[in-house]
Protein backbone atom coordinates (compact mmCIF):
# COMPACT_ATOMS: atom_id res chain seq x y z
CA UNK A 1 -63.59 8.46 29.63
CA UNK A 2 -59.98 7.13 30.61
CA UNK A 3 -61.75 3.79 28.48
CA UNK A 4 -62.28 5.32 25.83
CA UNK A 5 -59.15 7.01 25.64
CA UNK A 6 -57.06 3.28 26.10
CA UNK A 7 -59.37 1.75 23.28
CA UNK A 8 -57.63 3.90 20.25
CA UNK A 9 -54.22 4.06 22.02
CA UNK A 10 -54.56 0.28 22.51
CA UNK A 11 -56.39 -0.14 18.47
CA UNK A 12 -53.12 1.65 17.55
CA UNK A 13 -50.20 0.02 19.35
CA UNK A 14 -51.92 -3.60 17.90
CA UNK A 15 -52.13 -2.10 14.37
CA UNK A 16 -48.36 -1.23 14.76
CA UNK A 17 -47.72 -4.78 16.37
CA UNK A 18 -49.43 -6.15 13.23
CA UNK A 19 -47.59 -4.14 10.84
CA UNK A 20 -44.28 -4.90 12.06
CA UNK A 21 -45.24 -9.04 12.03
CA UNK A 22 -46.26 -8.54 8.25
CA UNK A 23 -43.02 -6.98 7.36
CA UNK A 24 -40.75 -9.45 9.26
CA UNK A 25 -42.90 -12.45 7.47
CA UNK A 26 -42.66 -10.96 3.91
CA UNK A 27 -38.67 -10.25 4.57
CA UNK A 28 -38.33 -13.98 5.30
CA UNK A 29 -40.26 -14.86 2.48
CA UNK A 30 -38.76 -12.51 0.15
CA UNK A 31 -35.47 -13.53 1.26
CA UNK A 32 -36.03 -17.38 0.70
CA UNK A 33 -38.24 -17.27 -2.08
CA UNK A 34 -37.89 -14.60 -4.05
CA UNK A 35 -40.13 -11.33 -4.26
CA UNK A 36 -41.89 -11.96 -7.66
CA UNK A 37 -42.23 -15.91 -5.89
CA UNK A 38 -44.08 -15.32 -3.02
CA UNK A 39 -47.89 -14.35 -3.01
CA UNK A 40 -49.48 -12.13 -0.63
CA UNK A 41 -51.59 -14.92 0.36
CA UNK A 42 -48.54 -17.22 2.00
CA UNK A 43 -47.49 -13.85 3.93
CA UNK A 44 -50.63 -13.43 5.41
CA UNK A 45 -51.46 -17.22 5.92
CA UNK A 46 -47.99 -16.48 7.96
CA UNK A 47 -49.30 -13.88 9.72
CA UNK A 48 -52.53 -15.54 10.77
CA UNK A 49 -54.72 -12.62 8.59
CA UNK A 50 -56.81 -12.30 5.10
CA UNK A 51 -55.37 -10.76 2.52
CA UNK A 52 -57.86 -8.42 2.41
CA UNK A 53 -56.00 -7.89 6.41
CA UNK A 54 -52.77 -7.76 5.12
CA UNK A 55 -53.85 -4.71 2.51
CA UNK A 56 -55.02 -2.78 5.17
CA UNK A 57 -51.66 -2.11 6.24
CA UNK A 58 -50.00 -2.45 3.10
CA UNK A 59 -51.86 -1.06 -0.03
CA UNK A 60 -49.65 -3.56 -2.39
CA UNK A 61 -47.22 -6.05 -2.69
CA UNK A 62 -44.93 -2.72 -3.93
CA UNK A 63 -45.90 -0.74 -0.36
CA UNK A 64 -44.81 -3.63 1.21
CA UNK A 65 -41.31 -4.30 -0.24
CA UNK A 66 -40.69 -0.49 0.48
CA UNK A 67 -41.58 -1.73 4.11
CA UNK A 68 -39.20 -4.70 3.99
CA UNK A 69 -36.22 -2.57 2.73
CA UNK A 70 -37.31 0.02 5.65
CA UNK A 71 -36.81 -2.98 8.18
CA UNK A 72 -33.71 -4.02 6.52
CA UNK A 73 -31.92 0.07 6.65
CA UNK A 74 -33.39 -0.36 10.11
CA UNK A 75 -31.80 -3.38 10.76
CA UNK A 76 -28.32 -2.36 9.26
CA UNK A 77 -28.51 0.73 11.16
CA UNK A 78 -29.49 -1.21 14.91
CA UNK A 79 -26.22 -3.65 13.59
CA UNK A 80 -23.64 -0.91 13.06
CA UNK A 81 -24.60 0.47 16.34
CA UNK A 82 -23.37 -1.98 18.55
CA UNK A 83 -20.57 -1.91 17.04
CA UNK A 84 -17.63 -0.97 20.27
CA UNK A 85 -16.62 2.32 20.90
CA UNK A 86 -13.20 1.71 20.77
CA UNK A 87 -13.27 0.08 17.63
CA UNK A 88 -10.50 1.13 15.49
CA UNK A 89 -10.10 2.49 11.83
CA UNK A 90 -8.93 -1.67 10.32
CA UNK A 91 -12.00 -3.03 12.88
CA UNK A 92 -14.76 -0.79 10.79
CA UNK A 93 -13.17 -1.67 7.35
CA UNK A 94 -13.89 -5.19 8.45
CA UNK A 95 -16.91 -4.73 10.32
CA UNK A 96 -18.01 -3.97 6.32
CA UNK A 97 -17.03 -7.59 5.28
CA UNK A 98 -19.33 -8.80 7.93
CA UNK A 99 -21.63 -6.60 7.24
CA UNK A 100 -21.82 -8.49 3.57
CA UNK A 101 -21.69 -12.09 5.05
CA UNK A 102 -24.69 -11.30 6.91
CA UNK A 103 -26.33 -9.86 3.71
CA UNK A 104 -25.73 -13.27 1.84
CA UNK A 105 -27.03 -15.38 4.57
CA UNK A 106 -30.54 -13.81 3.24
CA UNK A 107 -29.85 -13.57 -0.22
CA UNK A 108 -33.17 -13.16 -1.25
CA UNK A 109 -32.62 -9.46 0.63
CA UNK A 110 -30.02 -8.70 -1.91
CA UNK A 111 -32.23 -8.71 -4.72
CA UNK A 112 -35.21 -6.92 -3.33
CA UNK A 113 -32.39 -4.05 -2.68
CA UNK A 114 -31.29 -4.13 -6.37
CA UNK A 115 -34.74 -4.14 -7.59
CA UNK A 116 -35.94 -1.23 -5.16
CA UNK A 117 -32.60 0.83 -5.94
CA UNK A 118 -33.45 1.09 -9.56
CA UNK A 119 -37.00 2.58 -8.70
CA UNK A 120 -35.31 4.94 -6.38
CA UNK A 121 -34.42 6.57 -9.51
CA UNK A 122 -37.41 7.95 -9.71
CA UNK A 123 -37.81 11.53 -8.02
CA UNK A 124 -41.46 11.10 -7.43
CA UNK A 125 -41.39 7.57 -5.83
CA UNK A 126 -41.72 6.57 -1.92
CA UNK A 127 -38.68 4.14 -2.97
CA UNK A 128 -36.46 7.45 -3.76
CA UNK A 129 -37.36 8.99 -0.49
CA UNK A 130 -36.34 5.61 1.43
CA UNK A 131 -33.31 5.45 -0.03
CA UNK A 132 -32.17 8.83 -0.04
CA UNK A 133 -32.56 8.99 3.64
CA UNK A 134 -30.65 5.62 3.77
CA UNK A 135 -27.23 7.06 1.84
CA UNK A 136 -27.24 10.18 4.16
CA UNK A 137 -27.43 8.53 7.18
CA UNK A 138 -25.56 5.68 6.29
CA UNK A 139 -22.36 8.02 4.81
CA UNK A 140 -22.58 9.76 7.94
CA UNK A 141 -22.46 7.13 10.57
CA UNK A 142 -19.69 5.33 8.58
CA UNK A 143 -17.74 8.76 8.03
CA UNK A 144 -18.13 8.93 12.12
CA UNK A 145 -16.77 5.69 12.78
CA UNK A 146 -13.53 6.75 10.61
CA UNK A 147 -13.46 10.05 11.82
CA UNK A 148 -12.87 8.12 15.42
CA UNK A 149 -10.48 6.16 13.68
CA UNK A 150 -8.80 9.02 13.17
CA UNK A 151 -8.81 10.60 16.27
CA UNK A 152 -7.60 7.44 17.61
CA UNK A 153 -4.51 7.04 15.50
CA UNK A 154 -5.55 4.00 13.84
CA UNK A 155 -6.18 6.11 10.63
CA UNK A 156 -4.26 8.89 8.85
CA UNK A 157 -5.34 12.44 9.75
CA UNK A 158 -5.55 13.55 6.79
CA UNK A 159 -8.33 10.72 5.34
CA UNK A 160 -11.61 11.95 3.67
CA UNK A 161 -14.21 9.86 5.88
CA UNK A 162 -17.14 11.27 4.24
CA UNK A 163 -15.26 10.57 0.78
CA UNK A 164 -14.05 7.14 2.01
CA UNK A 165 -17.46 6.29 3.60
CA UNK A 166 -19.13 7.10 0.08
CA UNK A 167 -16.98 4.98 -1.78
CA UNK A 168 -16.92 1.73 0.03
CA UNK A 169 -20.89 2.36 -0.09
CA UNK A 170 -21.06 2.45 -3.80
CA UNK A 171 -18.68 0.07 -4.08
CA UNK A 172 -20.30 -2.27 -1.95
CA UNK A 173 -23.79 -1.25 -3.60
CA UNK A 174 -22.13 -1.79 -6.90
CA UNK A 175 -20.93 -5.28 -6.40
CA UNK A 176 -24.59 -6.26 -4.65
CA UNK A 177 -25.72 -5.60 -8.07
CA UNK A 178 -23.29 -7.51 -10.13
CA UNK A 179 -24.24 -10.34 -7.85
CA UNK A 180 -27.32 -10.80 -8.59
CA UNK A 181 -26.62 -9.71 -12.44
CA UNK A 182 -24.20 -12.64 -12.19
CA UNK A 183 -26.82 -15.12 -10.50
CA UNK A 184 -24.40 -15.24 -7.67
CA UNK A 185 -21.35 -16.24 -9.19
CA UNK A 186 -19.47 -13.06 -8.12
CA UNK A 187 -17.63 -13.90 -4.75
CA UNK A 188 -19.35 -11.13 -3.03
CA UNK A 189 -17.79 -11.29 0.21
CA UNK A 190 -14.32 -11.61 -1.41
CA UNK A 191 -14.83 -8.86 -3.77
CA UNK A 192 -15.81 -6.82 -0.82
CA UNK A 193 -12.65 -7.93 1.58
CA UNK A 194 -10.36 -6.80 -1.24
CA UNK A 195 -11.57 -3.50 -2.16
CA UNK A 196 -11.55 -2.61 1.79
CA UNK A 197 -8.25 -4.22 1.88
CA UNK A 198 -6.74 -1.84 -0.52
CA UNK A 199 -8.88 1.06 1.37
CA UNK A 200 -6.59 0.22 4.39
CA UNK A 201 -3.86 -0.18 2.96
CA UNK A 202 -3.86 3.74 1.81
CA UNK A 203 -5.89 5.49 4.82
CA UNK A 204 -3.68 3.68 7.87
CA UNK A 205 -0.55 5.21 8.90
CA UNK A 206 1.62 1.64 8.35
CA UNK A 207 -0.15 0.86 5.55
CA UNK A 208 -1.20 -2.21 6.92
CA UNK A 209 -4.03 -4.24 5.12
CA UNK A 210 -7.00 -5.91 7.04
């Protein structure tokens, strides 16, 4: 009995295992070679599996982009936490221009997120679900990171977080998009330090820049 009741548990945790190893090789792939580049077949050859293996988890090579951009919102997420308690209101605007060098060391990552935004459109797809979950909780946590800011000083009490938080988002969103529109010739990181530049220039009390 307490056999049989290991063998699913166990069947499950190594299904999960799996999963997880398919979705780190395809990000890695994705991100140096492109989505529409890589075939299913080098991702599982990575993986030591079939294809037909691989499509037991994932039902498509669509399934399992949602998947990569669910590891990569994971990802962000796991990053932003560490980030140190005391951090002030000028340390989170910056933390965002980090945030974006880390995005272009995997640039490949930037264009699966364009291409899966723009079927997030949709109402009715599994991408539009993803990513709506993504804005809320990523407004939030960045609205609660000001908000400390504000409670520490470091910003002016009477900042929008939420409204600040939503805008460097989009903004930051936007200019992912023009970057791969622009085949990379938009200085994304740049772009990105000066909009949160002029963000800290109006929300700190001194109206000190980063």
């Amino acid at each position: 009995m307490s056999s049989s009741t290991r063998g699913p548990r166990g069947s499950y945790s190594v299904g999960i295992a799996r999963r997880q190893k398919i979705v780190e090789a395809a990000a890695q792939r994705f991100a140096q070679e492109g989505y529409h580049r890589t075939p299913l077949t080098r991702i599982a050859e990575d993986v030591g599996i079939t294809e037909g293996g691989l499509l037991h988890h994932f039902r498509s090579k669509k399934h399992l982009l949602l998947g990569v951009m669910e590891h990569r919102f994971t990802t962000e997420a796991e990053w932003w936490a560490r980030l140190s308690d005391d951090a002030t209101g000028l340390d989170v605007l910056r933390a965002m221009v980090a945030a974006t060098e880390r995005h272009l060391a995997q640039p490949g990552l930037i264009e699966l997120f364009v291409l899966t935004s723009a079927e997030a459109a949709d109402p009715t797809s599994a991408a539009h679900t993803l990513f709506a979950e993504r804005y809320e909780r990523a407004v939030d946590e960045l609205a609660r990171l000001l908000l400390h800011g504000v409670r520490q000083g470091t910003l002016r009490a009477d900042t929008d977080c939420t409204a600040v938080a939503r805008e460097c988002i989009a903004v930051s969103d936007g200019l992912q998009l023009q970057w791969v529109i622009t085949q990379g010739s938009l200085d994304l990181a740049h772009a990105v330090r000066l909009h949160a530049d002029r963000i800290a220039r109006t929300i700190t009390p001194d109206g000190r820049g980063l």
